[in-house]
PDB file of N, CA and C in Angstrom:
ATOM      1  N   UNK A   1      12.447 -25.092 -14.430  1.00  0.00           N
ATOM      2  CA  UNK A   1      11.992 -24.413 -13.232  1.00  0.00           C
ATOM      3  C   UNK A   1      13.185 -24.076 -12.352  1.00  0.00           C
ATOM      4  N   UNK A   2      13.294 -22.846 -11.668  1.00  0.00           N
ATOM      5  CA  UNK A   2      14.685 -22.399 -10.985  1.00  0.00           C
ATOM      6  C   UNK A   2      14.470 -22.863  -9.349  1.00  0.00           C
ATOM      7  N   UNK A   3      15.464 -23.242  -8.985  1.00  0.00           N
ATOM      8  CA  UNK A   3      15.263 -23.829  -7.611  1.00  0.00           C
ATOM      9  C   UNK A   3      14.706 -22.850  -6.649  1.00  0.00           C
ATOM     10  N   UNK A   4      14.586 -23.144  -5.559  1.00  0.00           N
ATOM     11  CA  UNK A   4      14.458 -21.988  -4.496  1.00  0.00           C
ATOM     12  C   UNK A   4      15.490 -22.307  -3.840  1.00  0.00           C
ATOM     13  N   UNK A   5      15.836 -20.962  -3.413  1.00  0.00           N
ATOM     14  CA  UNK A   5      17.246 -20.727  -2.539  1.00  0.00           C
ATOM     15  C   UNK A   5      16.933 -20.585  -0.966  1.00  0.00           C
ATOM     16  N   UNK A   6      15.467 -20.911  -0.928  1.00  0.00           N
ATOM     17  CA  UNK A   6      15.339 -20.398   0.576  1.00  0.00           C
ATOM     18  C   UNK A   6      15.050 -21.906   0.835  1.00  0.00           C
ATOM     19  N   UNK A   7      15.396 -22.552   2.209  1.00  0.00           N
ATOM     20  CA  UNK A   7      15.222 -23.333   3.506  1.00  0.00           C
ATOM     21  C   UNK A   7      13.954 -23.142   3.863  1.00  0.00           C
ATOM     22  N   UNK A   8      13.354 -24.774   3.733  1.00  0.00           N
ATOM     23  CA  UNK A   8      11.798 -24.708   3.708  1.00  0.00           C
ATOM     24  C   UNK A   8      11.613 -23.594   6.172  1.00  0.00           C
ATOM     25  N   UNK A   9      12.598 -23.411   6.596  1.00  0.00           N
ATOM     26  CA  UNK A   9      12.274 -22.938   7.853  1.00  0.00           C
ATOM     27  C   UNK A   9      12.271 -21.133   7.172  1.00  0.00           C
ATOM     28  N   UNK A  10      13.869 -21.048   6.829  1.00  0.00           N
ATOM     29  CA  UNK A  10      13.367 -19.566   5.979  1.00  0.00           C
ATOM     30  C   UNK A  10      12.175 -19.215   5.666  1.00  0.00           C
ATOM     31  N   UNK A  11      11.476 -20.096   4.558  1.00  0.00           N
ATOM     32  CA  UNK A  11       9.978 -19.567   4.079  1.00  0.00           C
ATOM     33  C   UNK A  11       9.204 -19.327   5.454  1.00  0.00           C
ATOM     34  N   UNK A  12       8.791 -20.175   6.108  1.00  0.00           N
ATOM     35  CA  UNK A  12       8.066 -19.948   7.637  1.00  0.00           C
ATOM     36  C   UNK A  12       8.411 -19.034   7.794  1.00  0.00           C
ATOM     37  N   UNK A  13       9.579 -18.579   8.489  1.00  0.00           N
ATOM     38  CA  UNK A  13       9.778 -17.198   9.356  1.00  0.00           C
ATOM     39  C   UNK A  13       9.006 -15.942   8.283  1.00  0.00           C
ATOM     40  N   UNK A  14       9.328 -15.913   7.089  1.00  0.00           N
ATOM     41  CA  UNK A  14       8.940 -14.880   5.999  1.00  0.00           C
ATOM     42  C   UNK A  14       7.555 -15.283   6.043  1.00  0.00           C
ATOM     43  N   UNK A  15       6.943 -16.084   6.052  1.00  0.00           N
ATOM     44  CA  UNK A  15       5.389 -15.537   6.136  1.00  0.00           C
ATOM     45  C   UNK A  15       4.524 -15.430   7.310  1.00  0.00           C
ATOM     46  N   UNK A  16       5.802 -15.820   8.864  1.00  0.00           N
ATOM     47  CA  UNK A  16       4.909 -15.328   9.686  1.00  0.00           C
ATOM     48  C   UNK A  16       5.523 -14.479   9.869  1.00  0.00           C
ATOM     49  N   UNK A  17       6.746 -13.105   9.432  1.00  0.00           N
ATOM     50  CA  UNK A  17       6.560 -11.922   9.524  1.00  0.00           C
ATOM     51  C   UNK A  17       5.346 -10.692   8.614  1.00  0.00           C
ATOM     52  N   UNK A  18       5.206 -11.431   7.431  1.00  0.00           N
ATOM     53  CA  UNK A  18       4.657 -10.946   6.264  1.00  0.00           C
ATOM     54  C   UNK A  18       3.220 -10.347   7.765  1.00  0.00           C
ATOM     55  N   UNK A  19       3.043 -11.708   8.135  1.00  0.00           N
ATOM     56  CA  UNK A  19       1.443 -12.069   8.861  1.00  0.00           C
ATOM     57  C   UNK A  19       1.496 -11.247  10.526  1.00  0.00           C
ATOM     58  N   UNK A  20       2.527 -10.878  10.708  1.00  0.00           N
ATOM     59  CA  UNK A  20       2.955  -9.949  11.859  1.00  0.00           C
ATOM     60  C   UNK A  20       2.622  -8.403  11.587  1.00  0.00           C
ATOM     61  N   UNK A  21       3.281  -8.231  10.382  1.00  0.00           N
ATOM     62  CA  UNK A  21       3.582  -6.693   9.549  1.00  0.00           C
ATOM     63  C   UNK A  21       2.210  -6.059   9.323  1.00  0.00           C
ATOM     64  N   UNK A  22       1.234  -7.329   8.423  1.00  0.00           N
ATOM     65  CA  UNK A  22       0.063  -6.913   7.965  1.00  0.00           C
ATOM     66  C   UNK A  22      -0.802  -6.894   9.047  1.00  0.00           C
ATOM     67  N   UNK A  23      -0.500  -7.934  10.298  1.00  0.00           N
ATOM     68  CA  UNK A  23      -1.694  -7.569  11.299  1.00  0.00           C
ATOM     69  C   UNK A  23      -1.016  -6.153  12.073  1.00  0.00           C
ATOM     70  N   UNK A  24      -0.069  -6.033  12.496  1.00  0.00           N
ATOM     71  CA  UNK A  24       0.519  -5.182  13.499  1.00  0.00           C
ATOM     72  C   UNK A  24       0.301  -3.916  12.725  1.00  0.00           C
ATOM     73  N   UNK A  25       1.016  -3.622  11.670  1.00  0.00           N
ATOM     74  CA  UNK A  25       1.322  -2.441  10.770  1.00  0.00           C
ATOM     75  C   UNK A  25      -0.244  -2.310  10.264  1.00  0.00           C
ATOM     76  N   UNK A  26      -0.654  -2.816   8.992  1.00  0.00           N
ATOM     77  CA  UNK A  26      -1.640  -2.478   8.454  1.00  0.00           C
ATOM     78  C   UNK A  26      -2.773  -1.908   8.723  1.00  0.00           C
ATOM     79  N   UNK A  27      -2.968  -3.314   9.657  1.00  0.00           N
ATOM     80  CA  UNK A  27      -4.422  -2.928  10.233  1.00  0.00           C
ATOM     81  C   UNK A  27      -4.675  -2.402  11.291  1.00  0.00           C
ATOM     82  N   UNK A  28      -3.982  -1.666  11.986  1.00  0.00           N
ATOM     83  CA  UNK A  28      -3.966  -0.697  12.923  1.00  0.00           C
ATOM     84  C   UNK A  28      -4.088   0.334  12.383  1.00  0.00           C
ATOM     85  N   UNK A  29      -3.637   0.881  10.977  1.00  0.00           N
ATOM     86  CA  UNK A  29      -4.042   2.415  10.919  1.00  0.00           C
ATOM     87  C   UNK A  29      -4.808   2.550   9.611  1.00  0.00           C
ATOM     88  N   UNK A  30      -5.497   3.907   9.876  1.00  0.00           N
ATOM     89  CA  UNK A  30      -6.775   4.282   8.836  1.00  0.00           C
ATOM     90  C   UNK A  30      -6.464   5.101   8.023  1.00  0.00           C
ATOM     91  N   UNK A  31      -5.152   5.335   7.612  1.00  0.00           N
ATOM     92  CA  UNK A  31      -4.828   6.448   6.807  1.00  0.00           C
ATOM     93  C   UNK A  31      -3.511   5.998   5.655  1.00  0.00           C
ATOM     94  N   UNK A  32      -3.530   6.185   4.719  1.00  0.00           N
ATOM     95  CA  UNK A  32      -2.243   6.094   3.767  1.00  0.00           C
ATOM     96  C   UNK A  32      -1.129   6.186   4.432  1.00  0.00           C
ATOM     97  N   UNK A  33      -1.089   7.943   5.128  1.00  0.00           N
ATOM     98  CA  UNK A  33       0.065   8.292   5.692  1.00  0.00           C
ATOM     99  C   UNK A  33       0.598   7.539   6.370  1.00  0.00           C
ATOM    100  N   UNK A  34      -0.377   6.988   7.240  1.00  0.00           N
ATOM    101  CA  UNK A  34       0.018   6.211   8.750  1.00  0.00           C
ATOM    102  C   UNK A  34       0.517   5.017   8.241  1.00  0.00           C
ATOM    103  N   UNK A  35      -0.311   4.373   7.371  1.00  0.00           N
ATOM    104  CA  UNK A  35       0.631   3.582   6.866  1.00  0.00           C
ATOM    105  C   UNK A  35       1.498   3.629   6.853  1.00  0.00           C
ATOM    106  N   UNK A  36       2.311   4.555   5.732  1.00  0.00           N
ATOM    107  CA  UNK A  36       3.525   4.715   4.782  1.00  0.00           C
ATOM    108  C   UNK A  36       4.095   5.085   6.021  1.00  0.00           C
ATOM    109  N   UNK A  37       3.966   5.791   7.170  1.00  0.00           N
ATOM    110  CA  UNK A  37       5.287   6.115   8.204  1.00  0.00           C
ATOM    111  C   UNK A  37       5.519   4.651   9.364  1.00  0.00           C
ATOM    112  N   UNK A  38       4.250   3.813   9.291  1.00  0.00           N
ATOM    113  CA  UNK A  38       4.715   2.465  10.222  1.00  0.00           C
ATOM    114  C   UNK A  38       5.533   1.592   9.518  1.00  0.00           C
ATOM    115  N   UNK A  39       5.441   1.928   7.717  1.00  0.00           N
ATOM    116  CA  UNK A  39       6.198   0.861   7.088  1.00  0.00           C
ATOM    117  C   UNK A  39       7.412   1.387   7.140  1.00  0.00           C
ATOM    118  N   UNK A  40       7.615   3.041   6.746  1.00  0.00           N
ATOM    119  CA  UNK A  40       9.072   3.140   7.495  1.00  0.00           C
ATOM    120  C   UNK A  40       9.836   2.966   8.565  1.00  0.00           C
ATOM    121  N   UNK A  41       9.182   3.098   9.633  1.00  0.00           N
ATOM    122  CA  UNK A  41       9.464   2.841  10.866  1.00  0.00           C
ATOM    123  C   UNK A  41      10.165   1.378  10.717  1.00  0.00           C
ATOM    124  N   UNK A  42       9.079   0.611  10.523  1.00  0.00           N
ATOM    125  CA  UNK A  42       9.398  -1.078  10.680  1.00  0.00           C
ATOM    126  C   UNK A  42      10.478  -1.236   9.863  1.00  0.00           C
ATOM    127  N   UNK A  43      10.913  -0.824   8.857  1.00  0.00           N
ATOM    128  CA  UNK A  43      11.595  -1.043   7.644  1.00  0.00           C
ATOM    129  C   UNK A  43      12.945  -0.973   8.166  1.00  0.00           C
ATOM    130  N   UNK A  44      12.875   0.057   8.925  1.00  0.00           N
ATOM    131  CA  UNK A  44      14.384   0.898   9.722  1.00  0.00           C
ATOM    132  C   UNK A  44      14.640  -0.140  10.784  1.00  0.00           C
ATOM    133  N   UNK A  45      13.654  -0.673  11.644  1.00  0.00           N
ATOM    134  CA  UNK A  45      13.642  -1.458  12.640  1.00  0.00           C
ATOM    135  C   UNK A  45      14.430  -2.709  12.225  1.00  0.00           C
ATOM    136  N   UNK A  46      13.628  -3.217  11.054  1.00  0.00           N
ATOM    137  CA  UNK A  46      14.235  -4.813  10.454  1.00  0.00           C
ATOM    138  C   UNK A  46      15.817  -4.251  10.264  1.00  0.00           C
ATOM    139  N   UNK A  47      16.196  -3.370   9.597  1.00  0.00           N
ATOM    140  CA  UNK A  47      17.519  -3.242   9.043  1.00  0.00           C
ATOM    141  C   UNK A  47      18.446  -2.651  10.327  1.00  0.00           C
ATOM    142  N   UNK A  48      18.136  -2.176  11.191  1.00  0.00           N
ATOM    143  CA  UNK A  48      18.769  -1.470  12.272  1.00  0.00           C
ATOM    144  C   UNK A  48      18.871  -2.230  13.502  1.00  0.00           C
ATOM    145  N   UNK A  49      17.940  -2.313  14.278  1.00  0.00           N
ATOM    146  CA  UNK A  49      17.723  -2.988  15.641  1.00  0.00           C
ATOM    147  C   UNK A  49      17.605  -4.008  15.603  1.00  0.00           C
ATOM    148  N   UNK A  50      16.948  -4.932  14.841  1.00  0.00           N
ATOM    149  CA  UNK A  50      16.700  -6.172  14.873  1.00  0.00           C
ATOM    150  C   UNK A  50      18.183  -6.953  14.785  1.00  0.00           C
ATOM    151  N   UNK A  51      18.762  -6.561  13.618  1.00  0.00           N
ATOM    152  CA  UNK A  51      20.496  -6.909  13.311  1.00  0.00           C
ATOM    153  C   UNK A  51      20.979  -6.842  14.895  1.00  0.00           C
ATOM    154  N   UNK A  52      21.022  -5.530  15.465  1.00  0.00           N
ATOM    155  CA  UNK A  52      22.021  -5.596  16.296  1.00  0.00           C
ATOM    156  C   UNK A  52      21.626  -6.253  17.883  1.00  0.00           C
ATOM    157  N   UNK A  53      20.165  -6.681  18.046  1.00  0.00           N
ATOM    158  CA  UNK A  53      19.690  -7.455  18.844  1.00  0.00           C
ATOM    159  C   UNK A  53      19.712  -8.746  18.645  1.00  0.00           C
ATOM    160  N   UNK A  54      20.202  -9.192  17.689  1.00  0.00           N
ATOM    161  CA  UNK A  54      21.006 -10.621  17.506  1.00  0.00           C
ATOM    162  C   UNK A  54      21.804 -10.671  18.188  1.00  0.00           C
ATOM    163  N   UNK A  55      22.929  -9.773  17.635  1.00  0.00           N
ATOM    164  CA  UNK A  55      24.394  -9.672  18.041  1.00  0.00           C
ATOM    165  C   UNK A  55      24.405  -9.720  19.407  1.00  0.00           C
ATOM    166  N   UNK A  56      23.690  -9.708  20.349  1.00  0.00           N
ATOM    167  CA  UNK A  56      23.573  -9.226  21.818  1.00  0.00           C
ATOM    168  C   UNK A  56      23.433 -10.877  22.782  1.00  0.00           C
ATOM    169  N   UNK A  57      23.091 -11.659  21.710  1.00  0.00           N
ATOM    170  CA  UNK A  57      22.689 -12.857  22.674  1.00  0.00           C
ATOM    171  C   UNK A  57      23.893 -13.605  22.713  1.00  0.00           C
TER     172      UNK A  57
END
């Protein structure tokens, strides 16, 4: 069996974003599209803003 590389606090944060994404993102919109453009949105967010709103504290 292969270890896990993640820090039992790592896992937490990853499934209460998973549980953020799917309530915030998902289930707010009624359409594929809308979907597919909040998951881009967010996607850009995690990799863009979020990074550099670390850096800030």
């Amino acid at each position: 069996m292969k270890e896990s590389i993640l820090s039992p606090s790592d896992a937490c944060r990853i499934r209460v974003q998973k549980r953020r994404f799917t309530g915030e993102i998902i289930a707010a919109r009624r359409t594929v599209e809308q979907v597919e453009l909040a998951t881009i949105e967010y996607v850009w967010w995690w990799n863009n803003q979020r990074l550099h709103g670390c850096q800030r504290r």
